[in-house]
Protein backbone atom coordinates (compact mmCIF):
# COMPACT_ATOMS: atom_id res chain seq x y z
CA UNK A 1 -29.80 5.78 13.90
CA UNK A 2 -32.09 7.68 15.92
CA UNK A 3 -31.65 9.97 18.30
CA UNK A 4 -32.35 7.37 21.50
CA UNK A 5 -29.62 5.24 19.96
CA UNK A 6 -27.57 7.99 19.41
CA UNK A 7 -27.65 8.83 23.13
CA UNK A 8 -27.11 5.25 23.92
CA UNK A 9 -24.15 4.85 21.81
CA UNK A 10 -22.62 7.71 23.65
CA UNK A 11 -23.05 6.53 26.82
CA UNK A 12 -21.50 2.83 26.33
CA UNK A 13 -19.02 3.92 23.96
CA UNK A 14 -15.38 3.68 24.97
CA UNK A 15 -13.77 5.06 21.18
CA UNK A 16 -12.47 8.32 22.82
CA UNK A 17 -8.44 9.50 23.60
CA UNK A 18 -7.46 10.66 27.15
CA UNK A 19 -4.67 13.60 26.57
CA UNK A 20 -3.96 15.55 28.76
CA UNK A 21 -4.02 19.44 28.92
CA UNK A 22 -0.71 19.71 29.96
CA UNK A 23 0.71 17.72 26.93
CA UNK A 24 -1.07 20.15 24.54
CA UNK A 25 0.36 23.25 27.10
CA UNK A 26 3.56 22.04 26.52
CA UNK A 27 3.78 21.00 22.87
CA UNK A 28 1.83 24.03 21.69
CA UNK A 29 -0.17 22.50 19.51
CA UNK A 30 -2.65 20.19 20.01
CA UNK A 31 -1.45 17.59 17.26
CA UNK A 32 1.98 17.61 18.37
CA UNK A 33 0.20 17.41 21.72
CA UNK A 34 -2.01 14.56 21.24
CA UNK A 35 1.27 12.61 19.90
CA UNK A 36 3.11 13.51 22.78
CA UNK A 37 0.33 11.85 24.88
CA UNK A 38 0.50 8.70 23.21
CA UNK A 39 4.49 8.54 23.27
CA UNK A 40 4.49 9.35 27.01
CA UNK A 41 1.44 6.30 27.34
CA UNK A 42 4.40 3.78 25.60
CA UNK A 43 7.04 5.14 27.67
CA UNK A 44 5.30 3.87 31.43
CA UNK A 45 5.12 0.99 32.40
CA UNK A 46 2.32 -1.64 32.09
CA UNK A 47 0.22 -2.94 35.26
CA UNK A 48 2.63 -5.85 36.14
CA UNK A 49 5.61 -2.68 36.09
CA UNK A 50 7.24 -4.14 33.37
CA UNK A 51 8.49 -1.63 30.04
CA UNK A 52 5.96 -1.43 27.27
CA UNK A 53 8.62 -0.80 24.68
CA UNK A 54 10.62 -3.51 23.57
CA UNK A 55 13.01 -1.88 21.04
CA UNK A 56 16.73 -1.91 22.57
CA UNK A 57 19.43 0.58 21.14
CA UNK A 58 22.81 2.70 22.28
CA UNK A 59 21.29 1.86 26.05
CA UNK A 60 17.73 3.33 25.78
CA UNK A 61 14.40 2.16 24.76
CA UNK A 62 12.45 3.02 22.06
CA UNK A 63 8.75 3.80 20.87
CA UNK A 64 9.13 2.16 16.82
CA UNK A 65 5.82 3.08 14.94
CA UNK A 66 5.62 3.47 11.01
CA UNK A 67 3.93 6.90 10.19
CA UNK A 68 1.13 4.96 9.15
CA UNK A 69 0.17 3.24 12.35
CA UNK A 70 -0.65 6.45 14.12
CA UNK A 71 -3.78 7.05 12.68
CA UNK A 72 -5.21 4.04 14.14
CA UNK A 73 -3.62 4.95 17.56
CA UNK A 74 -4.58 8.73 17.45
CA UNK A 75 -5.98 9.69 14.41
CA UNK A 76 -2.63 11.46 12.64
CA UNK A 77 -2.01 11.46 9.21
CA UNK A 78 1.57 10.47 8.15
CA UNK A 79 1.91 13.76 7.36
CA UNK A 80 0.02 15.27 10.70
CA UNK A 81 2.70 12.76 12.32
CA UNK A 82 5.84 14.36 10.51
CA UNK A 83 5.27 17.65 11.20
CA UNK A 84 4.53 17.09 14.77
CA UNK A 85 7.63 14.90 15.81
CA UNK A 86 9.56 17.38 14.03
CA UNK A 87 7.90 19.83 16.48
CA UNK A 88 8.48 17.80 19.48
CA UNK A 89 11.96 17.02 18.46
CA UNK A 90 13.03 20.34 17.89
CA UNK A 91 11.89 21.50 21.35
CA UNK A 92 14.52 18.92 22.71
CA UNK A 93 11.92 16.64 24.35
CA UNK A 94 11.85 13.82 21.88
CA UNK A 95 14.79 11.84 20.43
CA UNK A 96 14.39 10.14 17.23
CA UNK A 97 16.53 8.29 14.85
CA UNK A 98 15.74 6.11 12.08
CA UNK A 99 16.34 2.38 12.59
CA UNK A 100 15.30 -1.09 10.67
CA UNK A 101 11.89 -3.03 12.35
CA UNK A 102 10.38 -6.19 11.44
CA UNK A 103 13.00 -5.76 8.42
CA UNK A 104 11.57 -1.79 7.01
CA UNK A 105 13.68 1.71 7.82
CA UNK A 106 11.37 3.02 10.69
CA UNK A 107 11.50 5.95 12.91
CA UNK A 108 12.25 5.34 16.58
CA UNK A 109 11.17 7.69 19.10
CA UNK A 110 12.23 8.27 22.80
CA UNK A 111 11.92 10.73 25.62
CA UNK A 112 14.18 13.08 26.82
CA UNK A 113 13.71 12.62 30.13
CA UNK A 114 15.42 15.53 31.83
CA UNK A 115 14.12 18.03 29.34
CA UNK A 116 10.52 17.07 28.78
CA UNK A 117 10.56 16.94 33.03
CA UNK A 118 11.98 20.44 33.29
CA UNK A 119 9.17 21.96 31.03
CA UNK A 120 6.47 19.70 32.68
CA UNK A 121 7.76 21.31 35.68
CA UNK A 122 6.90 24.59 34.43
CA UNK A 123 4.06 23.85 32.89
CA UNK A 124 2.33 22.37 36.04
CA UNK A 125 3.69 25.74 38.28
CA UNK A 126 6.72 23.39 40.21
CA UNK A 127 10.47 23.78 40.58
CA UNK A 128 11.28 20.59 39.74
CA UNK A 129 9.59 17.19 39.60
CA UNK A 130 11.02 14.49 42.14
CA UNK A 131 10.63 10.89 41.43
CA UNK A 132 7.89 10.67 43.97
CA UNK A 133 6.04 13.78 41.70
CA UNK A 134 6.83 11.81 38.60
CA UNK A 135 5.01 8.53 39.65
CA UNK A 136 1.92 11.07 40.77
CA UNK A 137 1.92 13.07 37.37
CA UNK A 138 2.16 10.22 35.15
CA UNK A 139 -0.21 7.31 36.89
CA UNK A 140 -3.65 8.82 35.66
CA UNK A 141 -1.82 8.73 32.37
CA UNK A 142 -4.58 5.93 30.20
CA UNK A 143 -4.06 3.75 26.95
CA UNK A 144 -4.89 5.73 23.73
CA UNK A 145 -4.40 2.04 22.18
CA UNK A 146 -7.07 0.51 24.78
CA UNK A 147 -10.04 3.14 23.59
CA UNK A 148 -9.29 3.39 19.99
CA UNK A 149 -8.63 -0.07 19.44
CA UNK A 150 -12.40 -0.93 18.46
CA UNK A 151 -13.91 -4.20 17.28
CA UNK A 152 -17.11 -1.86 14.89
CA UNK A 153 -18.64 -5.00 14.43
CA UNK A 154 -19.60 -5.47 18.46
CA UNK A 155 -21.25 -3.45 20.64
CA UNK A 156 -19.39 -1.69 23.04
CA UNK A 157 -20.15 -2.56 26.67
CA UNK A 158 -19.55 0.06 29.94
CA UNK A 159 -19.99 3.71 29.97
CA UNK A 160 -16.45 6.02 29.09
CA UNK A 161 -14.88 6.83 32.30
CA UNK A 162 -15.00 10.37 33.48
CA UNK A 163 -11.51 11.66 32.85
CA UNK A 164 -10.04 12.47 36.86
CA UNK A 165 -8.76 16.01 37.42
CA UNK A 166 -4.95 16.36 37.59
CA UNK A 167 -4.01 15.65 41.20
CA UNK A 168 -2.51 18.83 42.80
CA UNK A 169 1.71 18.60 43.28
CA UNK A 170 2.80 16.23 46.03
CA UNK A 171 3.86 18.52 48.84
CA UNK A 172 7.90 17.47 48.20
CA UNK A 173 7.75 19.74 45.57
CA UNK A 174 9.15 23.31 45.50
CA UNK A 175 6.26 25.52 44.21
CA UNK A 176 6.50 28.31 41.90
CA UNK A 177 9.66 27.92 40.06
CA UNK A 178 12.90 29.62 41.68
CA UNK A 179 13.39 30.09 45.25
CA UNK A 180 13.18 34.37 45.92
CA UNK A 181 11.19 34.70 42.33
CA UNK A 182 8.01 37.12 42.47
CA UNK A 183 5.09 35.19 40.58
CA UNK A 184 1.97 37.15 39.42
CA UNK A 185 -1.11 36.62 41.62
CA UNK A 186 -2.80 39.76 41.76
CA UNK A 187 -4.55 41.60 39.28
CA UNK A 188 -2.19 44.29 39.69
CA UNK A 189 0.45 41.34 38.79
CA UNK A 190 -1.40 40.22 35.91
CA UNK A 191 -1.90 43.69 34.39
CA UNK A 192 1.99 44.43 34.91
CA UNK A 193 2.67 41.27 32.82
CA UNK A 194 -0.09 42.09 30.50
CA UNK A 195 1.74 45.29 29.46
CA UNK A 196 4.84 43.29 29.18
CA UNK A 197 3.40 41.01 26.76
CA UNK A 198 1.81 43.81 24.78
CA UNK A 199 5.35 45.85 24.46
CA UNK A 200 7.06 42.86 23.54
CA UNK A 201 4.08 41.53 21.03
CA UNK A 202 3.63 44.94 19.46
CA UNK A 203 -0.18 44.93 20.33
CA UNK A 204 -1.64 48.47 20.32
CA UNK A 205 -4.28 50.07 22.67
CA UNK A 206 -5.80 50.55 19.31
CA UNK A 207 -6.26 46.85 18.39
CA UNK A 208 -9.38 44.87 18.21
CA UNK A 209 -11.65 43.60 20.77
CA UNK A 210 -10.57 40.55 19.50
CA UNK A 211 -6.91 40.85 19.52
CA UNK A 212 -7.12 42.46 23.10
CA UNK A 213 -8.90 38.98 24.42
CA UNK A 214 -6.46 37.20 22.95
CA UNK A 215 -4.13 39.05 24.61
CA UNK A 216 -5.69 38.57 28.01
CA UNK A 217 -5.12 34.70 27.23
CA UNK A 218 -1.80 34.64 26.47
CA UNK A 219 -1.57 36.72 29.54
CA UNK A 220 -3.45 33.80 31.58
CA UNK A 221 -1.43 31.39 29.74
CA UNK A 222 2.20 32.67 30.91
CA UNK A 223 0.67 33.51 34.49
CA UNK A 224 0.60 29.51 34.52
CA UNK A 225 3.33 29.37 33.30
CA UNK A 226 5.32 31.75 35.85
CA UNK A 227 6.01 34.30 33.65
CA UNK A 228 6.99 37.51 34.81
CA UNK A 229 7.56 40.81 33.37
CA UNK A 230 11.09 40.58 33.61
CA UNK A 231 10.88 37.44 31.70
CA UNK A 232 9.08 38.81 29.05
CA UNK A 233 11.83 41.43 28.23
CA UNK A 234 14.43 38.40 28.57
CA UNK A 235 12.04 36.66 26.01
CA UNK A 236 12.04 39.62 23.32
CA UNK A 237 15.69 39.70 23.76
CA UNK A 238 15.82 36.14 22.98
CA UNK A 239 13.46 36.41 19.76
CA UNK A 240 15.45 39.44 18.29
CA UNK A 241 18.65 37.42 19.13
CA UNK A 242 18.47 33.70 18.74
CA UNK A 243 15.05 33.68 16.48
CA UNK A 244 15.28 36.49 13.82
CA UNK A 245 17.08 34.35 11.73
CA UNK A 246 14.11 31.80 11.35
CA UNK A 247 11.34 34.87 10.75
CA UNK A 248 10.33 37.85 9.31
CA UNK A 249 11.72 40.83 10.86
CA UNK A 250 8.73 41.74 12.75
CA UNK A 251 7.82 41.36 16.70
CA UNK A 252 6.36 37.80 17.96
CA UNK A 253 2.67 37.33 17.34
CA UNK A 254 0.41 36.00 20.55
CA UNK A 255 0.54 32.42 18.89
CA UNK A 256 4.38 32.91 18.53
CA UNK A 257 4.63 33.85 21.99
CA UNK A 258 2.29 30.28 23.19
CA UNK A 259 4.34 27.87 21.00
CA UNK A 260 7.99 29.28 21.74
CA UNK A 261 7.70 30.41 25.40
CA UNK A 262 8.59 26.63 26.21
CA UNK A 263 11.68 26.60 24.12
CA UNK A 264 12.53 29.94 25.35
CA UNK A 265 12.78 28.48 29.07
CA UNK A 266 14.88 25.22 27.82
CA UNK A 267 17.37 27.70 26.70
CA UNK A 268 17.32 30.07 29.31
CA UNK A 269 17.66 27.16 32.16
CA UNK A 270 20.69 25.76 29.70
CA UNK A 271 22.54 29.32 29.43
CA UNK A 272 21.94 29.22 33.31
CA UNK A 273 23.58 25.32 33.59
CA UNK A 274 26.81 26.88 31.51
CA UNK A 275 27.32 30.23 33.49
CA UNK A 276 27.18 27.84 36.91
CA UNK A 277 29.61 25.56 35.18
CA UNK A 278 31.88 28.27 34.02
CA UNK A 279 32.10 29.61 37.84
């Protein structure tokens, strides 16, 4: 292959996977992200409206998939595929449970709807998402399965579409999270948080160029993700409290800090749910 076929290959080839950024955001990983991606693509409908899933059990419908069929849907490994539906589940926003199909023990997998909403909430810098925001979010969603499923032995026809920006929140949507919470905006805002993040992380003045722009990013991150200083000390609470048993006895790390901030939030909205309740 030359490099004029090379180019041309690119241009009509349609072997790529749409995933959103989002997904990734939320999972923490990209793996676990790209999975999540597919399992939310099985969980919408199909063009005539009707459920892709046909798997019926204890009321729900469910995604069945050996380990080994992934990597033709999404490129995971069995084990790639473990390790990130163990992820996914352990955040809360996946069920799975281990059923018989087409006469083999397979593992079923389902969305929890109200907790995988609540953190796509966050993640996208809404309140809440209503049904009207959960049509908008999801309907750009595209089929993994329809661009990786490739007959090698044809030539492709079509250019790849251009993936379409995420559509901003419908206007029934509350924006930026609770009603009366301050949100950083400024730069005065974002270096307030920054410092937060620093205490909390145990990241020195002294640290690397390096560590300090990774710093900056995790700042960036939380900022989209509402963050606020005061939820930064409510997070290092959390990790001394709920987490130490699980890790070292040291502060969180900056990657720490990306991949549990979501989990941190289920909790804290849960904790909220069972003070109301008490009252």
């Amino acid at each position: 292959m030359n490099k004029d076929e090379f180019l041309a290959f690119e241009k009509a080839s349609r072997d790529t996977i749409d995933v959103k950024r989002v997904y990734i955001d939320m999972a923490g990983d990209l793996a676990a992200g790209v999975l999540l991606s597919q399992i939310v693509y099985w969980h919408l409908p199909d063009e005539s409206g009707k459920p892709k899933l046909r798997v019926f059990n204890e009321e729900h419908l469910w995604l069945a998939k050996r380990r080994e069929d992934w990597w033709d849907e999404c490129r995971l490994t069995p084990r790639q595929f473990d390790t990130a539906i163990a992820r996914l589940a352990d955040m809360g926003i996946v069920e799975t449970k281990v059923l018989r199909f087409n006469g083999s023990p397979t593992k079923h997998v389902r969305i929890e709807w109200d907790k995988f909403l609540q953190l796509l909430a966050m993640m996208l810098g809404v309140k809440s998402i209503s049904r009207k925001c959960d049509i908008e979010v999801t309907e750009n969603a595209k089929s993994i399965t329809e661009n990786t499923n490739i007959d090698y032995n044809t030539s492709p026809t079509g250019a790849a579409p251009i993936p379409k920006p995420p559509d901003p929140p419908p206007e029934d949507c509350e924006i930026l999270g609770k009603p009366g919470a301050h949100h950083p905006s400024s730069r005065g805002d974002h270096m307030r948080l920054l410092r937060r993040v620093q205490d909390v992380c145990g990241v020195s003045e002294a640290s690397t160029s390096n560590a300090m722009a990774r710093l900056h990013q995790a700042t960036k991150y939380l900022t989209r993700a509402l963050a606020t200083p005061e939820l930064m000390d409510e997070f290092g609470a959390w990790w001394w409290g709920c987490r130490l048993g699980h890790r070292a006895n040291a502060p969180p790390s900056l990657s720490d800090l990306r991949n549990e901030w979501g989990k941190f939030m289920i909790w804290r909205d849960k904790r909220d749910e069972d003070v109301n309740w008490l009252d």
